[in-house]
C-alpha atoms as a PDB file:
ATOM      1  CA  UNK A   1     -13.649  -0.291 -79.145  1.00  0.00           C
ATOM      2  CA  UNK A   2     -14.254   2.469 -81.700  1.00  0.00           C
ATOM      3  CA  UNK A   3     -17.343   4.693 -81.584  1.00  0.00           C
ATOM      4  CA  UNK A   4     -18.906   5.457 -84.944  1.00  0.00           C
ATOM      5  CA  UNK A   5     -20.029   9.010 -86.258  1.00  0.00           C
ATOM      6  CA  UNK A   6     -23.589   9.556 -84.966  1.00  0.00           C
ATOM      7  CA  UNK A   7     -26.107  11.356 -87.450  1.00  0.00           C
ATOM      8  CA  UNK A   8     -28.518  12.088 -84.804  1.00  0.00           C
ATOM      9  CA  UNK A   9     -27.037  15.841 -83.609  1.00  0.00           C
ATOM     10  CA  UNK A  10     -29.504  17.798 -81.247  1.00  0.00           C
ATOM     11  CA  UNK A  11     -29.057  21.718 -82.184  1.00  0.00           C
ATOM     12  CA  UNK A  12     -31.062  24.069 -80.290  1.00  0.00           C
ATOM     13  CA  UNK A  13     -34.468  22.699 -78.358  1.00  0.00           C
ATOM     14  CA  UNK A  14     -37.055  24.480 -80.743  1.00  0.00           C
ATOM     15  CA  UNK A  15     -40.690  23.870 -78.456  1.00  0.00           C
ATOM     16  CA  UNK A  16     -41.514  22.427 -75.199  1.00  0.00           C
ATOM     17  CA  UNK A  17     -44.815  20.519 -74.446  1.00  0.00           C
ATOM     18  CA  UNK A  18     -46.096  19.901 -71.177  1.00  0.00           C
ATOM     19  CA  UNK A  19     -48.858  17.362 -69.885  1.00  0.00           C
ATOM     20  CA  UNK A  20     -50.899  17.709 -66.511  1.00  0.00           C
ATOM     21  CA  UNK A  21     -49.975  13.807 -64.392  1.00  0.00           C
ATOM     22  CA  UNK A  22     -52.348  15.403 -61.670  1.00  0.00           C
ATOM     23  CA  UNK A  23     -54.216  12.268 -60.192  1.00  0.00           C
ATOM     24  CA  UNK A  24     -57.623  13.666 -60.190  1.00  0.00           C
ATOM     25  CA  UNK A  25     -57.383  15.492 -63.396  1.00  0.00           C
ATOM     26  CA  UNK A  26     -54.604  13.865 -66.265  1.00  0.00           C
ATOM     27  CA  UNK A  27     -54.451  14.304 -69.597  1.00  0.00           C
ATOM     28  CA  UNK A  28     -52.254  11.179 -69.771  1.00  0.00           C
ATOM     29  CA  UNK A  29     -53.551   7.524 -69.788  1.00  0.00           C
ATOM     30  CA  UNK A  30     -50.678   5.614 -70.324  1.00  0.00           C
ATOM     31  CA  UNK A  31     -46.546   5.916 -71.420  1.00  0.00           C
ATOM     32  CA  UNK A  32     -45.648   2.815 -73.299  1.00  0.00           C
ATOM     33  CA  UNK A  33     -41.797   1.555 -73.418  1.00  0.00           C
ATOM     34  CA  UNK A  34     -41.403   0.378 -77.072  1.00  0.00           C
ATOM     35  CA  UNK A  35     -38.439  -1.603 -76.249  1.00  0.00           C
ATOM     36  CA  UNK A  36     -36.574  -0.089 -78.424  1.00  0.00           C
ATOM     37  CA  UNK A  37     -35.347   2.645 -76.454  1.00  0.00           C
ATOM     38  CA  UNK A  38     -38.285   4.759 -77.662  1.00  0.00           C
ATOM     39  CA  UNK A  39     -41.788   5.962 -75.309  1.00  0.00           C
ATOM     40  CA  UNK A  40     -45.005   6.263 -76.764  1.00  0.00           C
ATOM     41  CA  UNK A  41     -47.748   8.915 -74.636  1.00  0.00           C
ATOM     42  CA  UNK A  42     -51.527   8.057 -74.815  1.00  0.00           C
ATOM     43  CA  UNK A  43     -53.958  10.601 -74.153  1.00  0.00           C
ATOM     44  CA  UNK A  44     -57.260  11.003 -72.479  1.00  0.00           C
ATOM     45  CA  UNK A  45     -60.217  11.792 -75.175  1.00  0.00           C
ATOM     46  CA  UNK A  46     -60.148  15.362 -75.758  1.00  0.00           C
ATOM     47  CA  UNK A  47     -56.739  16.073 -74.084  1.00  0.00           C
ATOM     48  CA  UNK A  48     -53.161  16.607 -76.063  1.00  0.00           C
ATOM     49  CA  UNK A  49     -49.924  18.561 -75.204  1.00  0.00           C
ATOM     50  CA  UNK A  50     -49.746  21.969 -74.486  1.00  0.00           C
ATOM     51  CA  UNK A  51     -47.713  24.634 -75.754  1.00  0.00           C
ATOM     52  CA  UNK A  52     -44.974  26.398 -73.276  1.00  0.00           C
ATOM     53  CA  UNK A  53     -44.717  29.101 -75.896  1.00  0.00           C
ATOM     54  CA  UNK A  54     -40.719  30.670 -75.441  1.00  0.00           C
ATOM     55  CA  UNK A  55     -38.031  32.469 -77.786  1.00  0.00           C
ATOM     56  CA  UNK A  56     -36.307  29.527 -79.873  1.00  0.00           C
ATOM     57  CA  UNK A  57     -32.704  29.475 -78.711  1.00  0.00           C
ATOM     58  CA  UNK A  58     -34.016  30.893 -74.623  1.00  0.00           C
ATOM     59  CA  UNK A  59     -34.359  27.357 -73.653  1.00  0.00           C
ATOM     60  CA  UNK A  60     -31.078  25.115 -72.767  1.00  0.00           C
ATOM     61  CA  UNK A  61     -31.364  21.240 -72.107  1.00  0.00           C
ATOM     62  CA  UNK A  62     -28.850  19.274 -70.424  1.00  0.00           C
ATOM     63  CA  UNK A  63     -28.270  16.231 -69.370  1.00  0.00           C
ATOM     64  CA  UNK A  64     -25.499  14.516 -67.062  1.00  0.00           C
ATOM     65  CA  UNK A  65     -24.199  11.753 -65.571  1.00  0.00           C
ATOM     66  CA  UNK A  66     -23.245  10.486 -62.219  1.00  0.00           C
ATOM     67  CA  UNK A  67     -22.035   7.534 -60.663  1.00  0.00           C
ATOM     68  CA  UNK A  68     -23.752   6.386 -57.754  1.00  0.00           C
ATOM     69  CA  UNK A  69     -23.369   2.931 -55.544  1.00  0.00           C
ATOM     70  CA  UNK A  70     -26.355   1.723 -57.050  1.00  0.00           C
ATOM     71  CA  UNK A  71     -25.538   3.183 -60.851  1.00  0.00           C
ATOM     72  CA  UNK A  72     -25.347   5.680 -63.054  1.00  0.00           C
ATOM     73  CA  UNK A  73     -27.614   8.764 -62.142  1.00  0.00           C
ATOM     74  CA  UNK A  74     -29.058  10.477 -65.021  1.00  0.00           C
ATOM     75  CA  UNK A  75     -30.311  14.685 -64.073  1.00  0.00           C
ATOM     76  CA  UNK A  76     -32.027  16.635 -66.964  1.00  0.00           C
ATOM     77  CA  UNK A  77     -32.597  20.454 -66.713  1.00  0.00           C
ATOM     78  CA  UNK A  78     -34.221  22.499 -68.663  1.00  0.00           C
ATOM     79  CA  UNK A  79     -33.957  26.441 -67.995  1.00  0.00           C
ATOM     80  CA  UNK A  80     -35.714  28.788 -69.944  1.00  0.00           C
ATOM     81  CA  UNK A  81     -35.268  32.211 -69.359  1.00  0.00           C
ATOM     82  CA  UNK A  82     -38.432  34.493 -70.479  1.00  0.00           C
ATOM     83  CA  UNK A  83     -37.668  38.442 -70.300  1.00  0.00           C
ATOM     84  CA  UNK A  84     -39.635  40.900 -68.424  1.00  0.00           C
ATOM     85  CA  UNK A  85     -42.750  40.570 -66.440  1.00  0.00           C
ATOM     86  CA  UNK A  86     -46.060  40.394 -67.140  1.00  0.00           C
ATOM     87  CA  UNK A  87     -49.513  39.318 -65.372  1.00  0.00           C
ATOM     88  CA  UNK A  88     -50.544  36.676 -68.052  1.00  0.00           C
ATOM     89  CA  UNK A  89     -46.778  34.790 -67.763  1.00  0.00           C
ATOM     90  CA  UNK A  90     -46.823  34.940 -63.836  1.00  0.00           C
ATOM     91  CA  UNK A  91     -50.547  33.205 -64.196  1.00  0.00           C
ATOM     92  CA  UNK A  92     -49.270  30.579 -66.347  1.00  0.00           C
ATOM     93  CA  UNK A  93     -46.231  29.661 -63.721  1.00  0.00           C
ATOM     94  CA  UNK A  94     -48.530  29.567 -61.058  1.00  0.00           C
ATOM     95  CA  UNK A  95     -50.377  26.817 -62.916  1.00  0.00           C
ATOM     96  CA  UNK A  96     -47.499  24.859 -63.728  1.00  0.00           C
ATOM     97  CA  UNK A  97     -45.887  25.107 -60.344  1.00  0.00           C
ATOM     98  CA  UNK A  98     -46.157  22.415 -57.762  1.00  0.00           C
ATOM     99  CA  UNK A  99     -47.950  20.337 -60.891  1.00  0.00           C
ATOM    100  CA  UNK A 100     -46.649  16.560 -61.716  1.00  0.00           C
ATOM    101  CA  UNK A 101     -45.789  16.995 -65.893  1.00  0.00           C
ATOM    102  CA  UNK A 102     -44.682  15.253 -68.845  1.00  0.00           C
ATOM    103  CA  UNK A 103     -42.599  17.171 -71.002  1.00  0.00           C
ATOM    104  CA  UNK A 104     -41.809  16.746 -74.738  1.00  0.00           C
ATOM    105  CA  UNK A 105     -39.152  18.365 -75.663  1.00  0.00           C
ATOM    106  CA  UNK A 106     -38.592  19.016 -79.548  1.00  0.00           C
ATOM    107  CA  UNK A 107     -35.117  19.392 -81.170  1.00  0.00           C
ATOM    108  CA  UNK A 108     -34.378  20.590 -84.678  1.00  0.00           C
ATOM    109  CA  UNK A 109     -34.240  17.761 -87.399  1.00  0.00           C
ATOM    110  CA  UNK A 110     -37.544  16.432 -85.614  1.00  0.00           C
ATOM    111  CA  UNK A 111     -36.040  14.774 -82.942  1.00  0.00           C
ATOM    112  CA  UNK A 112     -38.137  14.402 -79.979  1.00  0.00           C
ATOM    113  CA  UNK A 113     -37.306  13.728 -76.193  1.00  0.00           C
ATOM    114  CA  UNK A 114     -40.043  12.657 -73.062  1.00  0.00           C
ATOM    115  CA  UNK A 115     -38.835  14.293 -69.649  1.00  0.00           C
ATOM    116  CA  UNK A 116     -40.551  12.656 -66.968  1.00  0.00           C
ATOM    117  CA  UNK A 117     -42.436   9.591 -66.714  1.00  0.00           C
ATOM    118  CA  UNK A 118     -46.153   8.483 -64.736  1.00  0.00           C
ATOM    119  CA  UNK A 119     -44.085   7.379 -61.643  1.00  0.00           C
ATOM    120  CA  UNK A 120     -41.539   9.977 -61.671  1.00  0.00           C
ATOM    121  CA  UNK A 121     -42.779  13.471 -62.951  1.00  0.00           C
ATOM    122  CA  UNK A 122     -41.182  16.767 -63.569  1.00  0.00           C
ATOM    123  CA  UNK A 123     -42.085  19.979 -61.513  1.00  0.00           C
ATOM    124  CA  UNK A 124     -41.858  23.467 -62.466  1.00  0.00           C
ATOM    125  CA  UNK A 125     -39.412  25.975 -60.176  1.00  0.00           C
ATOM    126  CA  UNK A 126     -38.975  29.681 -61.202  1.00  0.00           C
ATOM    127  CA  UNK A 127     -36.902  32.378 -60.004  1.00  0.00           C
ATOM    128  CA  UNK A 128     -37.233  36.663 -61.058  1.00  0.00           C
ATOM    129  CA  UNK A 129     -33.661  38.361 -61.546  1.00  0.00           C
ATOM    130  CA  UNK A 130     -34.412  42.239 -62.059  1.00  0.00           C
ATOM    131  CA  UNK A 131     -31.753  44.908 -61.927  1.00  0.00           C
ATOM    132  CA  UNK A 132     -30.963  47.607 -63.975  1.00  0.00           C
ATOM    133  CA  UNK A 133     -29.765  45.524 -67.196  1.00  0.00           C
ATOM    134  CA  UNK A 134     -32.478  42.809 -66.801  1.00  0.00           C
ATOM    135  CA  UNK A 135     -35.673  41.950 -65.296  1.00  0.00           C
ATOM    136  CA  UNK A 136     -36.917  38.036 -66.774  1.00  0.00           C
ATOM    137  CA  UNK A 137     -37.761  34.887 -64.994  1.00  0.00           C
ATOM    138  CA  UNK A 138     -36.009  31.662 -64.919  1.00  0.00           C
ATOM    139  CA  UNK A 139     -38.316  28.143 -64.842  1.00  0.00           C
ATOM    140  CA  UNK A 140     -36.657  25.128 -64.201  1.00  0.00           C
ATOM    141  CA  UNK A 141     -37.891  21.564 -65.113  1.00  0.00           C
ATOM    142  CA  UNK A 142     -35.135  19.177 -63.006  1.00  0.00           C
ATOM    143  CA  UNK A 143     -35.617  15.462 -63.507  1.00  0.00           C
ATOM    144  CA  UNK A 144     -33.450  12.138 -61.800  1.00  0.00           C
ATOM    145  CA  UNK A 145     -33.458   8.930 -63.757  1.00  0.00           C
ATOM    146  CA  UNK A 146     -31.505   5.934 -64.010  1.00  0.00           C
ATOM    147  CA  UNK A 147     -31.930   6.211 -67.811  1.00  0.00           C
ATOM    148  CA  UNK A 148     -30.922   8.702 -70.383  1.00  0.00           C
ATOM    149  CA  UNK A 149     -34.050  10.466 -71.974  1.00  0.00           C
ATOM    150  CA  UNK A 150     -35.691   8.115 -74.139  1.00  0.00           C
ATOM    151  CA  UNK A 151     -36.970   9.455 -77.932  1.00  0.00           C
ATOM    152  CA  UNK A 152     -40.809   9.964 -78.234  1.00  0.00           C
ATOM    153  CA  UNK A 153     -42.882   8.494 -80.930  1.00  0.00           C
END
């Protein structure tokens, strides 16, 4: 078997999107498998993404593998790290944590990536390091699949 170059290359995750899943109040309708490996998100009139606004390059993605008795066990992670502290960015945690999401993660080259799905959501966590060479806070978005992320379109 012989693998062939790939020209899709994911360089640093340039924005992040989120989408309230909250069962009273949703932005999403519907995620649609193309069948084709790609995931299409309807909206709700009047609703769309939302920016997490961060530093291009303070945001890492990764995704791994593990083999399980049932399968392979996909786990995304994103961590963004934002520096110092401020009212307006602990407000905004606040009302992502503990919140189902959709995330859309957006690569350079235009590549785009769905974390989370209507069954199986993503959830904020976040964490403040201070000490006398830094003071920022970590989020976390942690996801389990038994598929690799699937491209958006």
């Amino acid at each position: 078997m012989s693998i062939n170059k790939n020209s899709i290359i994911f360089l640093p995750l340039l924005k992040i999107f989120y989408a309230y899943l909250d069962k009273y109040d949703s932005d999403v309708e519907s995620v649609v498998e193309n069948g084709d490996k790609t995931i299409s998100v309807n909206f709700f009139a009047g609703r769309d993404w939302k920016e997490l606004y961060n530093t291009t390059g303070s945001a890492d993605f990764e995704e791994s593998e593990s083999e399980k008795d049932e399968g392979i066990l996909y786990t995304q992670t994103i961590s963004i790290n934002f520096p110092g502290d401020s009212n307006e960015n602990r407000t905004k945690f606040e009302e992502l944590r503990n919140k189902p999401l959709l995330l859309r993660l957006v690569f350079t080259e235009g590549y785009e990536k769905l974390l989370g799905n209507l069954e199986n959501p993503v959830f904020l966590t976040k964490k403040q390091k201070s000490s006398n060479f830094v003071n920022t806070y970590e989020i976390k978005f942690k996801h389990n699949s038994v598929e690799p992320l699937p491209f958006l379109v």
